[in-house]
PDB file of N, CA and C in Angstrom:
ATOM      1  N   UNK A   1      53.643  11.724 -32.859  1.00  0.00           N
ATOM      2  CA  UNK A   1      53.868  12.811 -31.914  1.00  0.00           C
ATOM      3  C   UNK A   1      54.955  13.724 -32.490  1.00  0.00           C
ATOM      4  N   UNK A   2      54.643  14.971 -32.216  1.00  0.00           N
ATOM      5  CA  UNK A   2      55.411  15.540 -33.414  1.00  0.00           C
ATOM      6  C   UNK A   2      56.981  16.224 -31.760  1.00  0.00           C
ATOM      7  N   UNK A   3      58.074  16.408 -32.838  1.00  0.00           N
ATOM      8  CA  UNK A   3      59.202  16.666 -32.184  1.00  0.00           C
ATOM      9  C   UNK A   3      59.351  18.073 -31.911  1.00  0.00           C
ATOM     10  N   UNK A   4      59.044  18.546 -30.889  1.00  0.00           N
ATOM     11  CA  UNK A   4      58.422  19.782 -30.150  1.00  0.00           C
ATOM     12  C   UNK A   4      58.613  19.372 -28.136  1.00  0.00           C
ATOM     13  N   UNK A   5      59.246  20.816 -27.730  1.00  0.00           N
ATOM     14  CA  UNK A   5      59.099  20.659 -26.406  1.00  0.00           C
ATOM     15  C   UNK A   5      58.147  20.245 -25.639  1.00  0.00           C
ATOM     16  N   UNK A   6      57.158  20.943 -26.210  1.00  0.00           N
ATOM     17  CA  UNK A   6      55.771  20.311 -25.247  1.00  0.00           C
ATOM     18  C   UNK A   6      55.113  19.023 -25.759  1.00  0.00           C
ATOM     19  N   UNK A   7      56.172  18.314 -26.783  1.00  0.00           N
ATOM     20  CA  UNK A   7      55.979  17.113 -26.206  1.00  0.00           C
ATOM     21  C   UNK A   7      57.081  15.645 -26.163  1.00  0.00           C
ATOM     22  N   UNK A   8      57.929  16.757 -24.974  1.00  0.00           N
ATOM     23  CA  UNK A   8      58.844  16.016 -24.659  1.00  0.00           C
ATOM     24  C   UNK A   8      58.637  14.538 -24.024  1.00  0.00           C
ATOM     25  N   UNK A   9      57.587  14.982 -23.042  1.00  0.00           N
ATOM     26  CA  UNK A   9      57.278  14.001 -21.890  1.00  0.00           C
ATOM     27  C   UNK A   9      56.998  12.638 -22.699  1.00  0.00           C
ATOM     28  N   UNK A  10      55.788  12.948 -23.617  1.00  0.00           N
ATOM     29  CA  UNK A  10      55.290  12.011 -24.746  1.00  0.00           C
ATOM     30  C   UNK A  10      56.265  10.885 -25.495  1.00  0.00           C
ATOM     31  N   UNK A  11      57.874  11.455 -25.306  1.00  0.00           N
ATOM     32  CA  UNK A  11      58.667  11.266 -26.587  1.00  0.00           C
ATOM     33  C   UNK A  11      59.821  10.386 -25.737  1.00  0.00           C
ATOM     34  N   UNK A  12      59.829  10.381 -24.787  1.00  0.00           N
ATOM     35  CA  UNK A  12      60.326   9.579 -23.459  1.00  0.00           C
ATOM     36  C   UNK A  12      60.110   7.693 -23.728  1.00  0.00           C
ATOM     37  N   UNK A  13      58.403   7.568 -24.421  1.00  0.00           N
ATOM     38  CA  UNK A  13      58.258   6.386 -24.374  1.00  0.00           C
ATOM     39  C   UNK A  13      57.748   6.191 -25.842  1.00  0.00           C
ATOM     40  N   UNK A  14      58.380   6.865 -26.542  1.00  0.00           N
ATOM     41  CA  UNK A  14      58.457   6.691 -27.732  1.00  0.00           C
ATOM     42  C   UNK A  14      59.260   5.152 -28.354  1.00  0.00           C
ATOM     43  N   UNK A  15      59.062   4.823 -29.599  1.00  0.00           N
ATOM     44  CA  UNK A  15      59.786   3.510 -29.796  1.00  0.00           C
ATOM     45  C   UNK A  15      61.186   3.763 -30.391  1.00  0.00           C
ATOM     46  N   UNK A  16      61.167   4.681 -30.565  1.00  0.00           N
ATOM     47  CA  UNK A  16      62.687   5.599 -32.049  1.00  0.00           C
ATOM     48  C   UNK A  16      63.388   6.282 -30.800  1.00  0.00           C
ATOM     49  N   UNK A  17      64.394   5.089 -30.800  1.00  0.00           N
ATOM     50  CA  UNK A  17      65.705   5.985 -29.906  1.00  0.00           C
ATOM     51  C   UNK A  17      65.952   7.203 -29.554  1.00  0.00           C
ATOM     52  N   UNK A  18      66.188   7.463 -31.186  1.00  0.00           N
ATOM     53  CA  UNK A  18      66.061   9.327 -31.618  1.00  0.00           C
ATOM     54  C   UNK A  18      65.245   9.972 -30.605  1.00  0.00           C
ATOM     55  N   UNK A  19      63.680  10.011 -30.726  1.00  0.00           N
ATOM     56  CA  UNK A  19      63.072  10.053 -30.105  1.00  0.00           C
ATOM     57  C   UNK A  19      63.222   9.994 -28.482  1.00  0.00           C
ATOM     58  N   UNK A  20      63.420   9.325 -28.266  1.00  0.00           N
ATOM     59  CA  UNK A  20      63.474   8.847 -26.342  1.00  0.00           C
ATOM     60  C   UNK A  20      64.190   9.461 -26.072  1.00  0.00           C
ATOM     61  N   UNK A  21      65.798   9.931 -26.928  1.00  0.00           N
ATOM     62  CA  UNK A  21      66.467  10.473 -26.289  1.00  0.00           C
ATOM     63  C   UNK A  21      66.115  12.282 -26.536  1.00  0.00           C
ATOM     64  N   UNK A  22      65.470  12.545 -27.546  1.00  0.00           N
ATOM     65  CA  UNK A  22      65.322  13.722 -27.399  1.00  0.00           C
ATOM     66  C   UNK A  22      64.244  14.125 -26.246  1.00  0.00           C
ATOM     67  N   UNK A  23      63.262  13.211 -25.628  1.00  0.00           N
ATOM     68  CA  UNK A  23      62.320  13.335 -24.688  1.00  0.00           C
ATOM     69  C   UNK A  23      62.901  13.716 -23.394  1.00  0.00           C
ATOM     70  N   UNK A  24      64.485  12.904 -23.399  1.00  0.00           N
ATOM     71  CA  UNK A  24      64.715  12.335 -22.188  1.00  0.00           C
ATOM     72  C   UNK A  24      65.151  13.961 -22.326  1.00  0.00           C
ATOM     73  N   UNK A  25      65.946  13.989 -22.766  1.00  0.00           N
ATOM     74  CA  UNK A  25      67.461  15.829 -23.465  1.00  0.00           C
ATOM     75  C   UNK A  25      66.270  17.400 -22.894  1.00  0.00           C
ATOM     76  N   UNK A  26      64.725  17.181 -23.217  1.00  0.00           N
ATOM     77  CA  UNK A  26      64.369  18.520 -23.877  1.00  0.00           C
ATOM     78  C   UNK A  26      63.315  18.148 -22.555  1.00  0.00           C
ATOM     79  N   UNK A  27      62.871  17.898 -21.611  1.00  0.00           N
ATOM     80  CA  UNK A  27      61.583  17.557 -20.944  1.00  0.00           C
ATOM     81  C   UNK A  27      61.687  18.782 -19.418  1.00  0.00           C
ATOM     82  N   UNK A  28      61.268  19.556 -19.064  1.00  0.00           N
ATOM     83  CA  UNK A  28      61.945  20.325 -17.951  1.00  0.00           C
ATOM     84  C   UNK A  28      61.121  19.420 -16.890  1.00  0.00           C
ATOM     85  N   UNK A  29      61.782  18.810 -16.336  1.00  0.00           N
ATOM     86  CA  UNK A  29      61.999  18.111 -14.829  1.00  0.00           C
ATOM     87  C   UNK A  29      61.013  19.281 -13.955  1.00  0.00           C
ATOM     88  N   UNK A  30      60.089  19.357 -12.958  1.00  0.00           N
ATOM     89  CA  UNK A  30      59.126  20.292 -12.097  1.00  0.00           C
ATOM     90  C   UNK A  30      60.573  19.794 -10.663  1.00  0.00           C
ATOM     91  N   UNK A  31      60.656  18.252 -10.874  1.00  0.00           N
ATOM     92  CA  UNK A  31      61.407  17.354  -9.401  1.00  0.00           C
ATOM     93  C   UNK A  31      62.152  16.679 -10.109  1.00  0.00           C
ATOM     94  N   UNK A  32      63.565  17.519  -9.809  1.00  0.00           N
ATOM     95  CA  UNK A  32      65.098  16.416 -10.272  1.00  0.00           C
ATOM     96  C   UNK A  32      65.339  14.927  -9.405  1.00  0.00           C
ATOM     97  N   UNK A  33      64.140  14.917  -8.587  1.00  0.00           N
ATOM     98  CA  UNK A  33      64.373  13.462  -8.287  1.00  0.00           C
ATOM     99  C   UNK A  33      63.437  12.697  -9.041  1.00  0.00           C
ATOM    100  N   UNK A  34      62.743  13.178  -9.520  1.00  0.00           N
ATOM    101  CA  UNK A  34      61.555  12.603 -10.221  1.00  0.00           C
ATOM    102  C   UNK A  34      62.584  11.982 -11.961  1.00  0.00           C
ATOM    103  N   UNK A  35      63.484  12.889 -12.133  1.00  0.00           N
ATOM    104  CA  UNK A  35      63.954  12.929 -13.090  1.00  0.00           C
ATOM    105  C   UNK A  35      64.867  10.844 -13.097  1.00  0.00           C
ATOM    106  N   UNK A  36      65.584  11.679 -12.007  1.00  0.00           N
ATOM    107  CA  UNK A  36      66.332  10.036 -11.787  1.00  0.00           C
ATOM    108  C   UNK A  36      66.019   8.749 -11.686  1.00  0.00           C
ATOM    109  N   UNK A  37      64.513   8.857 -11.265  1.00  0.00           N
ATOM    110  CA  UNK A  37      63.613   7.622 -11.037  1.00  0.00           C
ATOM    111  C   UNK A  37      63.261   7.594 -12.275  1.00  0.00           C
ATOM    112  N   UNK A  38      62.626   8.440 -13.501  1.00  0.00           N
ATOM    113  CA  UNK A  38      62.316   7.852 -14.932  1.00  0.00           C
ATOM    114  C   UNK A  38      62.812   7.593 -15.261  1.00  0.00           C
ATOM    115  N   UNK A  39      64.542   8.011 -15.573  1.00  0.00           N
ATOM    116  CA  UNK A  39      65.974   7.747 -16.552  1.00  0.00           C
ATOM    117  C   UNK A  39      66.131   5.985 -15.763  1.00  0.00           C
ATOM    118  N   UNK A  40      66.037   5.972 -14.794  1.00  0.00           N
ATOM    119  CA  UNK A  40      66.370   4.450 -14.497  1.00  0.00           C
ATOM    120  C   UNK A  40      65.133   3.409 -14.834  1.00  0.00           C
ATOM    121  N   UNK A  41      64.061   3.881 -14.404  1.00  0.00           N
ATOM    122  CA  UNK A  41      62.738   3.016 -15.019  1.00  0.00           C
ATOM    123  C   UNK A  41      62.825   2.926 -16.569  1.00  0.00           C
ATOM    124  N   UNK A  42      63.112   3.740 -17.274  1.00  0.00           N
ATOM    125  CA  UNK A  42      63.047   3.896 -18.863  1.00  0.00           C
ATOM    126  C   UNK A  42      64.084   3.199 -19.245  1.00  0.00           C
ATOM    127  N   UNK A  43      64.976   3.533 -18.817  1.00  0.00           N
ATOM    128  CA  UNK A  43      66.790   2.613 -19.320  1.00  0.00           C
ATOM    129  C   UNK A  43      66.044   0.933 -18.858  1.00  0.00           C
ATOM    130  N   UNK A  44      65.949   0.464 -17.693  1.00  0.00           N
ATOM    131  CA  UNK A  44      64.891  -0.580 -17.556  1.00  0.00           C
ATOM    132  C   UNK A  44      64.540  -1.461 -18.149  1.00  0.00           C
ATOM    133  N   UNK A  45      63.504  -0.724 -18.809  1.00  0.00           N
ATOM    134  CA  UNK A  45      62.040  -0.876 -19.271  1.00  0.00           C
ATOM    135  C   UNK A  45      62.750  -1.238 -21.079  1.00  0.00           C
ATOM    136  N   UNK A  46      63.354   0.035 -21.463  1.00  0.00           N
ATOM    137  CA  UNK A  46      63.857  -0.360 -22.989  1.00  0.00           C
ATOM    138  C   UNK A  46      65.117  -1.369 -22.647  1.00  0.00           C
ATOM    139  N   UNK A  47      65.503  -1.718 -21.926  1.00  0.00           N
ATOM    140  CA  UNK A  47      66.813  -2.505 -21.822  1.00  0.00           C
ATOM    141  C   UNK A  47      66.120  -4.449 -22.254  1.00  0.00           C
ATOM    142  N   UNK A  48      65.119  -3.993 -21.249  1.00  0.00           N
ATOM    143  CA  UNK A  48      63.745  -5.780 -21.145  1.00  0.00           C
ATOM    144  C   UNK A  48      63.482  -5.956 -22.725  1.00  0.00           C
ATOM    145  N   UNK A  49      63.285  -5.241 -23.602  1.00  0.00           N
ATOM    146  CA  UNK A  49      62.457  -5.116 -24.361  1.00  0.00           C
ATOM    147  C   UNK A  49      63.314  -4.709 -25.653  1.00  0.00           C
ATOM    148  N   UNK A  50      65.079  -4.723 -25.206  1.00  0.00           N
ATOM    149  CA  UNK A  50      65.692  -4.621 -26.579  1.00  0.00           C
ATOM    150  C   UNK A  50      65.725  -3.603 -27.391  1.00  0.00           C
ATOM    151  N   UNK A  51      65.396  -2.279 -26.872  1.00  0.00           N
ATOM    152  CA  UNK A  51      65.554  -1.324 -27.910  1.00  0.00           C
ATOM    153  C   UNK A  51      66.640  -0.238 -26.758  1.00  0.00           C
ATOM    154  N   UNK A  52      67.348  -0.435 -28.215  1.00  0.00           N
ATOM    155  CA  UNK A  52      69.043   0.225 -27.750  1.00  0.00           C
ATOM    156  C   UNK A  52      68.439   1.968 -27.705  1.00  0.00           C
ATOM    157  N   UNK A  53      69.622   2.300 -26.623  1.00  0.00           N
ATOM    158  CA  UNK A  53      69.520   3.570 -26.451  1.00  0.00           C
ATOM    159  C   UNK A  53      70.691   4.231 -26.751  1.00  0.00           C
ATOM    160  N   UNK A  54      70.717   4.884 -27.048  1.00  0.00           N
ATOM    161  CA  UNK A  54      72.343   6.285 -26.787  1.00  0.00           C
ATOM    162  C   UNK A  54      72.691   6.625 -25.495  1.00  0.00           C
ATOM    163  N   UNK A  55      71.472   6.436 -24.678  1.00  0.00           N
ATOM    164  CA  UNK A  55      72.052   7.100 -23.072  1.00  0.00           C
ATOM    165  C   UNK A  55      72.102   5.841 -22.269  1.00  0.00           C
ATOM    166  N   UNK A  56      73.618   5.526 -22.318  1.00  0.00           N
ATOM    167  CA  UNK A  56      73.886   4.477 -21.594  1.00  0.00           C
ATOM    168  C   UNK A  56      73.280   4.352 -20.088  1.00  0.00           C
ATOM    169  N   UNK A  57      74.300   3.210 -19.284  1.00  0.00           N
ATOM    170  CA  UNK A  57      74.178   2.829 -18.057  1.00  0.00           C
ATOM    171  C   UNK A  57      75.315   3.996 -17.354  1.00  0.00           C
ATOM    172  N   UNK A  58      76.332   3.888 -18.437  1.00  0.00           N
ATOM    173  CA  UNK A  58      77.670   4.877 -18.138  1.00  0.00           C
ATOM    174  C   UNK A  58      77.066   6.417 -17.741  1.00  0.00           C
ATOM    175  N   UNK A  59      76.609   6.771 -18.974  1.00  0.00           N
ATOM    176  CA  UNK A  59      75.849   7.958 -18.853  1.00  0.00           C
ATOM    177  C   UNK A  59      74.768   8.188 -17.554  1.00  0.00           C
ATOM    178  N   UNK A  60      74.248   7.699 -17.524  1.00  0.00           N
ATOM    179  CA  UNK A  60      73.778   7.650 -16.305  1.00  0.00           C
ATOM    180  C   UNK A  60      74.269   7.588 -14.894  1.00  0.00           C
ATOM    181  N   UNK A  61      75.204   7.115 -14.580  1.00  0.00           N
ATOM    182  CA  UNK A  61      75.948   7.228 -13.689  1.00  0.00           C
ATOM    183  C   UNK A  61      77.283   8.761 -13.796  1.00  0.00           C
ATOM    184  N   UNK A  62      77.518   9.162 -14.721  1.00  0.00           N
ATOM    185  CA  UNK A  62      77.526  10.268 -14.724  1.00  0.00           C
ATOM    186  C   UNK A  62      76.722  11.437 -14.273  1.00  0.00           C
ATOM    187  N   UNK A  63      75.915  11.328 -15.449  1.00  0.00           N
ATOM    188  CA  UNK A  63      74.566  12.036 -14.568  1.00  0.00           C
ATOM    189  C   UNK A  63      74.246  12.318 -13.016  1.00  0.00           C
ATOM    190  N   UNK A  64      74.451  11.331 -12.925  1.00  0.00           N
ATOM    191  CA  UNK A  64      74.008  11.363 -11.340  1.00  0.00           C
ATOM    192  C   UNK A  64      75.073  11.410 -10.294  1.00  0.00           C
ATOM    193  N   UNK A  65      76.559  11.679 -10.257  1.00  0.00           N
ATOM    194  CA  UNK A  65      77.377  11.623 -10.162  1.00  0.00           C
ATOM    195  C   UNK A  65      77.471  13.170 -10.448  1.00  0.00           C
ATOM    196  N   UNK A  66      77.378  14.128 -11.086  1.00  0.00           N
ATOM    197  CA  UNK A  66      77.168  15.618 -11.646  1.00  0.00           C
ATOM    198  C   UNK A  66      75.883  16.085 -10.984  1.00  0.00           C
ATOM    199  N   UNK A  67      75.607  15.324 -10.310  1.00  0.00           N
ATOM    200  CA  UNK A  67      73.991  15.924 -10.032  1.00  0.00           C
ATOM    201  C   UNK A  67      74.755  15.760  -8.370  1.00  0.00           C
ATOM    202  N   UNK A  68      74.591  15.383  -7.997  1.00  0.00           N
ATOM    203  CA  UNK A  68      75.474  14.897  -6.416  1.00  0.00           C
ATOM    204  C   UNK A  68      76.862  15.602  -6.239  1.00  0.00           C
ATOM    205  N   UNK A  69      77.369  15.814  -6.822  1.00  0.00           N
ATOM    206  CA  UNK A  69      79.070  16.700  -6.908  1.00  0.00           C
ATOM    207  C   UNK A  69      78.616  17.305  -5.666  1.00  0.00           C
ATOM    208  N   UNK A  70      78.062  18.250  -5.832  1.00  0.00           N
ATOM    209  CA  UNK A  70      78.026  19.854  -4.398  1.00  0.00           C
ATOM    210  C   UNK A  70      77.767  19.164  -3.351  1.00  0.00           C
ATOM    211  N   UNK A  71      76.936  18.073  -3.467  1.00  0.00           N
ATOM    212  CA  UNK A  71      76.552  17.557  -2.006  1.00  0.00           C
ATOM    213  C   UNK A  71      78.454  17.285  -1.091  1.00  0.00           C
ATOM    214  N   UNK A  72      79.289  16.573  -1.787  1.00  0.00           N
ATOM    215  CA  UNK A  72      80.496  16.671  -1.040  1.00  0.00           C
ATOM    216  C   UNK A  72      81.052  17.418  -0.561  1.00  0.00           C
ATOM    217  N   UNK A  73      82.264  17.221   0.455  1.00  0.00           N
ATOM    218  CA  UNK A  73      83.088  17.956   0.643  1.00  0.00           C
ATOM    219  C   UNK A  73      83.945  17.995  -0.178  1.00  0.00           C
ATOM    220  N   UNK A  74      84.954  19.330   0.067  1.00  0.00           N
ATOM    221  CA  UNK A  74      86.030  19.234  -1.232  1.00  0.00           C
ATOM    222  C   UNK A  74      87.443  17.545  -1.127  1.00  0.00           C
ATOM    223  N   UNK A  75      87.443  17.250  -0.235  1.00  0.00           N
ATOM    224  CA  UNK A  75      88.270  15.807   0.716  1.00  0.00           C
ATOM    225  C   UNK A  75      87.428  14.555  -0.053  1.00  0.00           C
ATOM    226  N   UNK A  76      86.220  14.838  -0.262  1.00  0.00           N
ATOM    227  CA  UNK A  76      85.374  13.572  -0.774  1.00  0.00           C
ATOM    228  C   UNK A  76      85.631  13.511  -2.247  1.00  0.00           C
ATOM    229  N   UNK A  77      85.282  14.770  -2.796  1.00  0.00           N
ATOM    230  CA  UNK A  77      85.571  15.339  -4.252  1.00  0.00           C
ATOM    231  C   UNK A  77      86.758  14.900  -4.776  1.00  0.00           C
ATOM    232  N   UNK A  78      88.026  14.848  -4.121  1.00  0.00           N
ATOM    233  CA  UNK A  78      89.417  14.840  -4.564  1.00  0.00           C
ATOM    234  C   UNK A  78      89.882  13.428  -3.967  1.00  0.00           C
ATOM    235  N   UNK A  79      89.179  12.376  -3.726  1.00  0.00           N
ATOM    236  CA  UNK A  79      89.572  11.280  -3.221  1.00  0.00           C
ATOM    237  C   UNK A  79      89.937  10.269  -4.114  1.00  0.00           C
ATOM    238  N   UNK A  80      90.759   9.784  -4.084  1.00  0.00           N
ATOM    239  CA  UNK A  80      91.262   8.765  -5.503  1.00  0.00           C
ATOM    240  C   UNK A  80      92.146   9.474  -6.108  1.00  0.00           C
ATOM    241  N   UNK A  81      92.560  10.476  -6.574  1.00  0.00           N
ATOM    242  CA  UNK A  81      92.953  11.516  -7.313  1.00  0.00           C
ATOM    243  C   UNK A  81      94.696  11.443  -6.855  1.00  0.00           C
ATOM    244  N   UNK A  82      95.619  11.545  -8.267  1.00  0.00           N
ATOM    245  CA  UNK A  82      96.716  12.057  -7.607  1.00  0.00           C
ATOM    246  C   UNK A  82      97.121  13.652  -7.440  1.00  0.00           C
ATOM    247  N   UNK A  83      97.536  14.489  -6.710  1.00  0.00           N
ATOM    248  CA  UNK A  83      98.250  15.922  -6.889  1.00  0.00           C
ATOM    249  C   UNK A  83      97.944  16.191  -8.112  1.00  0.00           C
ATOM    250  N   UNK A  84      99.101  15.501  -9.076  1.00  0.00           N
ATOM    251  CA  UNK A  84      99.418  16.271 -10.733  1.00  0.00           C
ATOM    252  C   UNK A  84      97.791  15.782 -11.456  1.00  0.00           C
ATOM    253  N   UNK A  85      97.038  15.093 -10.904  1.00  0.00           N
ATOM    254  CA  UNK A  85      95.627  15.167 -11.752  1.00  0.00           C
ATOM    255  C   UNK A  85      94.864  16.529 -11.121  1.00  0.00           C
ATOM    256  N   UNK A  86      94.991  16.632 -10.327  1.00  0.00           N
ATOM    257  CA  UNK A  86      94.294  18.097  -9.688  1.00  0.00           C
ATOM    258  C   UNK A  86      94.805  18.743 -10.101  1.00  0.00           C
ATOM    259  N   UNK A  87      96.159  19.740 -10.152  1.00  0.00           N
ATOM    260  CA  UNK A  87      96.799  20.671  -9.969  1.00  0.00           C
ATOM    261  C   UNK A  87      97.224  20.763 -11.821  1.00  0.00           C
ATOM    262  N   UNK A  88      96.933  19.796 -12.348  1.00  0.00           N
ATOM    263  CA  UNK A  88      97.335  20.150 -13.988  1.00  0.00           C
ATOM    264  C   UNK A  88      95.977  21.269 -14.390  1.00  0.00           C
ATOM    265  N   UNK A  89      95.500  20.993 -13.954  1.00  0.00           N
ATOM    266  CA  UNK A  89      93.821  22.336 -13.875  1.00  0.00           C
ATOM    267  C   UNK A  89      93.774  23.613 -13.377  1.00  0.00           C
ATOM    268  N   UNK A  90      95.341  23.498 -13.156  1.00  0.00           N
ATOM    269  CA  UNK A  90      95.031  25.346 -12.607  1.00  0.00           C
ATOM    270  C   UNK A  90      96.222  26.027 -13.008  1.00  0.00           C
ATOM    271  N   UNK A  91      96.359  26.723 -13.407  1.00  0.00           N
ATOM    272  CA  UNK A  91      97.670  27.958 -13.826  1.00  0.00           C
ATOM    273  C   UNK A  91      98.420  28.114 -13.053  1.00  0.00           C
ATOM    274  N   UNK A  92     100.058  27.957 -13.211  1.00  0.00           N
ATOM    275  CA  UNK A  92     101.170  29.129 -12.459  1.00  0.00           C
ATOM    276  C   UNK A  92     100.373  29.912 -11.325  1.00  0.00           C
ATOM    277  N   UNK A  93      99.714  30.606 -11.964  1.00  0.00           N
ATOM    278  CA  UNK A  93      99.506  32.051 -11.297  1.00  0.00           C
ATOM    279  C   UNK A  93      98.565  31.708 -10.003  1.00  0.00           C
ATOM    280  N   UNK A  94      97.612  30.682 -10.474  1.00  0.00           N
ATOM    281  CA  UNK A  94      96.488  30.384  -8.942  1.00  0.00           C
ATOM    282  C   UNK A  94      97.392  29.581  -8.086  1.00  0.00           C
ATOM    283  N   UNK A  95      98.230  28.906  -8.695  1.00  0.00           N
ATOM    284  CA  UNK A  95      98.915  27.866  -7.449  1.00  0.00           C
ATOM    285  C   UNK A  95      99.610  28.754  -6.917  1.00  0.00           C
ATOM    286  N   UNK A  96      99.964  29.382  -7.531  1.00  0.00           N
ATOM    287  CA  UNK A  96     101.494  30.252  -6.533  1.00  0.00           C
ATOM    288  C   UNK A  96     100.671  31.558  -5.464  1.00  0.00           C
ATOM    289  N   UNK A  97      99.437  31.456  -6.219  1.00  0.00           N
ATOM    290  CA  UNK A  97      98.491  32.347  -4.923  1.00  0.00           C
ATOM    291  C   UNK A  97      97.902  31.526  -3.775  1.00  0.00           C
ATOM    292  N   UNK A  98      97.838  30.530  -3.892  1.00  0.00           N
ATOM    293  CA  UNK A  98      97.667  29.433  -2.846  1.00  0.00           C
ATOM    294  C   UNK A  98      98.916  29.337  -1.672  1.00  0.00           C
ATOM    295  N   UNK A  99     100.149  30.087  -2.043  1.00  0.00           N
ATOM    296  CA  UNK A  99     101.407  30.306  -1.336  1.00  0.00           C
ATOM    297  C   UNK A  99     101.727  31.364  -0.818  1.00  0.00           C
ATOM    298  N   UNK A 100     102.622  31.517   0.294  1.00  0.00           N
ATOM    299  CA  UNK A 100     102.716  32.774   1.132  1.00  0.00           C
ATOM    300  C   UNK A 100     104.508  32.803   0.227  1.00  0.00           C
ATOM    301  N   UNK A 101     104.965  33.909   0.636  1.00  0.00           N
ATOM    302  CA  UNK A 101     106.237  34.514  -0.171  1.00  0.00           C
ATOM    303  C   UNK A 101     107.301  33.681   0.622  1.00  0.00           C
ATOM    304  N   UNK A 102     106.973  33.198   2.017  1.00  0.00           N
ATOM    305  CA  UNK A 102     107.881  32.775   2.522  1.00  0.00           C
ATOM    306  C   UNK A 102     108.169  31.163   2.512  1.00  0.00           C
ATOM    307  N   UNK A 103     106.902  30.660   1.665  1.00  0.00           N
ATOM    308  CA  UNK A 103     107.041  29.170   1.553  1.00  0.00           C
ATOM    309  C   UNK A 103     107.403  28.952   0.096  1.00  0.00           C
ATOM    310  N   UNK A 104     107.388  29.618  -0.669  1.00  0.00           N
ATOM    311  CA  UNK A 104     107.941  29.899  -2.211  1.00  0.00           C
ATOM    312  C   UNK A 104     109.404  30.506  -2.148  1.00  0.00           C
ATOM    313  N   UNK A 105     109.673  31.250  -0.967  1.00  0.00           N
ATOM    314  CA  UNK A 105     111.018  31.383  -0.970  1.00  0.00           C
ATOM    315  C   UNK A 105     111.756  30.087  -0.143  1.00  0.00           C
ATOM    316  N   UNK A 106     111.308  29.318   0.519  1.00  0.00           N
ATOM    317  CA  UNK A 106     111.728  28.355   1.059  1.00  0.00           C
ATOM    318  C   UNK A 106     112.245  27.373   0.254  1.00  0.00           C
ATOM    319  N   UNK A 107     111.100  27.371  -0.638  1.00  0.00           N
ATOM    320  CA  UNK A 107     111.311  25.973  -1.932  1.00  0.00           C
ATOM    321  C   UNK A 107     112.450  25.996  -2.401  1.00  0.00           C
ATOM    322  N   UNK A 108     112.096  27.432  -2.904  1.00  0.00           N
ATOM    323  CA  UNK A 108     112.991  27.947  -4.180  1.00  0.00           C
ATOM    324  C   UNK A 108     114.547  27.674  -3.098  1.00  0.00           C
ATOM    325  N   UNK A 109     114.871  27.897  -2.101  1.00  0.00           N
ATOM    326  CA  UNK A 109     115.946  27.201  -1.103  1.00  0.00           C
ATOM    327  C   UNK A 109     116.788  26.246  -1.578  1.00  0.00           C
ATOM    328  N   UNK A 110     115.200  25.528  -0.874  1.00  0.00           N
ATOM    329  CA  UNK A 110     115.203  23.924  -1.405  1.00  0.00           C
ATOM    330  C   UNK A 110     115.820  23.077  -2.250  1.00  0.00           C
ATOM    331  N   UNK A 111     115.406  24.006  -3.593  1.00  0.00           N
ATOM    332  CA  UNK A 111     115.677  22.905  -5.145  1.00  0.00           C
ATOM    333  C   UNK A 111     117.276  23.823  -5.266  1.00  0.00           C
ATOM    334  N   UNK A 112     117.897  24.668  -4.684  1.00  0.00           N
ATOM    335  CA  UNK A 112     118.779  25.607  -4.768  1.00  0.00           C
ATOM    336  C   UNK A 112     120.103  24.574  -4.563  1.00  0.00           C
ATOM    337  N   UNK A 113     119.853  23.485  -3.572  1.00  0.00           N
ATOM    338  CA  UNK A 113     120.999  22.861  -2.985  1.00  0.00           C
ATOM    339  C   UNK A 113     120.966  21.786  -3.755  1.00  0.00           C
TER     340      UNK A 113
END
């Protein structure tokens, strides 16, 4: 089967890793749920049968974990998390726009004494 988009689907149950994973990488999904049910049947299926993959169990749970993100709220999203792991992701300039003049002048008070 030659290594070509249209025949991704084909290359999914291929025996050459290489292969499977480029099937799995290049195949356009019609139903992203359809998608999640093969990646777990296939991981599976080559797991029974001993032929190693590149796209882990890890990976996969990523995946799907990135695929689900939006479904949360932002409270669900940031759960586990400390402050300085969030807030190291955003600039001076957005945090301090997240502040009114009078709670930045308060601080600034604050650390004054």
């Amino acid at each position: 089967m030659p290594r070509e988009k249209i025949a991704a689907l084909w290359q999914m149950f291929n025996t050459k890793p290489d292969m499977i994973e480029y099937g799995l990488s290049e195949y356009k999904w019609k139903r992203e749920d359809y998608r999640k049910l093969v990646f777990t049947e296939l991981f599976m299926k080559y797991e029974e049968e001993g032929i190693k993959m590149s796209y882990t169990e890890q990976d996969f749970k990523r995946d799907v974990a990135l695929d689900t993100i939006g479904f949360l709220t932002p409270e669900e999203r940031l759960k586990g998390l400390q402050a300085d792991q969030v807030l190291k992701n955003f600039g001076a300039e957005e945090l301090l726009k997240c502040l009114s003049a009078e709670e930045i002048r308060a601080y600034l008070r604050s650390i004054e004494k």
